[in-house]
Protein backbone atom coordinates (compact mmCIF):
# COMPACT_ATOMS: atom_id res chain seq x y z
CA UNK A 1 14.72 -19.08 6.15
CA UNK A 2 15.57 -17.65 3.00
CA UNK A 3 12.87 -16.58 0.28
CA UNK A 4 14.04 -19.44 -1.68
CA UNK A 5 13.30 -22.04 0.57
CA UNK A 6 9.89 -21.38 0.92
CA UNK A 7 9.59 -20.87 -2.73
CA UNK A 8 9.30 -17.21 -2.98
CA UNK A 9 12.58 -16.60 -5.06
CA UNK A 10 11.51 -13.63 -7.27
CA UNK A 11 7.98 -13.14 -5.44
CA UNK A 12 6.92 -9.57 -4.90
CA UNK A 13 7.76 -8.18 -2.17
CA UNK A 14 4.16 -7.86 -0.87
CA UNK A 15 4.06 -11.47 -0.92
CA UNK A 16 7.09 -11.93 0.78
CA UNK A 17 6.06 -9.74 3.48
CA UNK A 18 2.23 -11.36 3.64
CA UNK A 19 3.90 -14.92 3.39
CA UNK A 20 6.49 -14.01 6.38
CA UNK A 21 3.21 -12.19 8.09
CA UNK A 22 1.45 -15.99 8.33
CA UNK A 23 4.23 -17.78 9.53
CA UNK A 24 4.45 -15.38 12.04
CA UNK A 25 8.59 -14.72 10.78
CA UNK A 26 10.10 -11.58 10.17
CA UNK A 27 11.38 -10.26 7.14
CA UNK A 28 15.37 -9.17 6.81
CA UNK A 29 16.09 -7.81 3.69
CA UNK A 30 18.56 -5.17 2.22
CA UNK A 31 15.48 -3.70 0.22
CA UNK A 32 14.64 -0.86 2.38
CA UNK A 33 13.35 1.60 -0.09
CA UNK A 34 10.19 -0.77 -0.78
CA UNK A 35 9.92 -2.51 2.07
CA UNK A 36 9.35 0.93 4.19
CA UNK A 37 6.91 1.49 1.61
CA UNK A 38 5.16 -2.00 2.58
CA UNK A 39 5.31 -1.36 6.33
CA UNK A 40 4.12 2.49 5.74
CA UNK A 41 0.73 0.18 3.50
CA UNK A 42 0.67 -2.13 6.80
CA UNK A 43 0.30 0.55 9.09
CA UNK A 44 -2.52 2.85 7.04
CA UNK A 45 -4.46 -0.56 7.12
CA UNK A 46 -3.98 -1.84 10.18
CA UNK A 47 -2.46 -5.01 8.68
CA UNK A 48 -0.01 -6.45 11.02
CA UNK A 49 3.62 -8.58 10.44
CA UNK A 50 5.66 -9.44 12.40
CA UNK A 51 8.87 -6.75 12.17
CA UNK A 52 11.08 -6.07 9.02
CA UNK A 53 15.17 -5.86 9.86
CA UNK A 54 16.96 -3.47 7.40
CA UNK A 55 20.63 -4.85 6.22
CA UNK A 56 21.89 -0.91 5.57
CA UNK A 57 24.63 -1.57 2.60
CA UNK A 58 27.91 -1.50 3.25
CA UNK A 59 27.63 -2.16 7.54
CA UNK A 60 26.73 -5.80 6.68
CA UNK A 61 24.98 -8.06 4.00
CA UNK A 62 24.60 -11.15 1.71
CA UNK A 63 28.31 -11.04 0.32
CA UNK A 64 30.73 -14.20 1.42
CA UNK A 65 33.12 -11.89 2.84
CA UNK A 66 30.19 -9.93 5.44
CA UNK A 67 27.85 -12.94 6.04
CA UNK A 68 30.11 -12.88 9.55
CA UNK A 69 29.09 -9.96 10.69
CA UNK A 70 25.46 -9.85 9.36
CA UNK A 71 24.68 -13.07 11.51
CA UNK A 72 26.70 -11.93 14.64
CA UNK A 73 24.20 -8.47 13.94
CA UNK A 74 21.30 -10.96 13.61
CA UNK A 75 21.90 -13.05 16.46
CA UNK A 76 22.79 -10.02 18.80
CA UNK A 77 19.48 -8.96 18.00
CA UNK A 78 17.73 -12.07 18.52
CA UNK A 79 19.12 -12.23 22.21
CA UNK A 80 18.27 -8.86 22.54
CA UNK A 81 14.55 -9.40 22.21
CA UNK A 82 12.53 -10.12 25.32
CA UNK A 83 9.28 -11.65 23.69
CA UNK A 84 8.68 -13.77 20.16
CA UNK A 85 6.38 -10.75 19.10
CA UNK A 86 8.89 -7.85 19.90
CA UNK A 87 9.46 -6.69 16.68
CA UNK A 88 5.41 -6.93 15.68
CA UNK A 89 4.51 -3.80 13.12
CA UNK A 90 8.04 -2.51 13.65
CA UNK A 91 11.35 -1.71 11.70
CA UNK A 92 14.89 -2.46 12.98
CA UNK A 93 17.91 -1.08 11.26
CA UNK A 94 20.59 -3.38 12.32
């Protein structure tokens, strides 16, 4: 799901992360500068979510013409994981 559709559009990313922590989803973003910031917060605290994937700029993202390759990335990933909670407290560069 995207931000939007759960009405986060524009939300902090702290609430995006918390929000995506309860509904036991994990975050993909192209933000990595704050969101390793987030998870670094998440870790000193023993909060847990449940995995943040890093879209690295220019290897894929949210343009028409690399949407392709982002979800073949995304769903090579998904099949890659063994368990629902493999990516819990963890960062994944695609």
């Amino acid at each position: 799901m995207f931000a939007a559709e759960v009405g986060l559009a524009g939300a902090a990313d702290d609430r995006v992360l918390s929000s995506a922590a309860r509904d036991r989803r994990a975050v993909v973003t192209n933000n990595i500068t704050d969101f390793r910031l987030l998870h670094a917060e998440y870790l000193k605290t023993n909060t847990t979510h449940c995995g943040i994937v890093y879209i690295p700029t220019g290897k894929c993202g949210l343009r028409g013409d690399q949407l392709g390759s982002l979800i073949t990335a995304l769903d090579g990933l998904l099949n890659q994981l063994a368990a629902e909670d493999t990516l819990r407290d963890l960062e994944y560069f695609l």
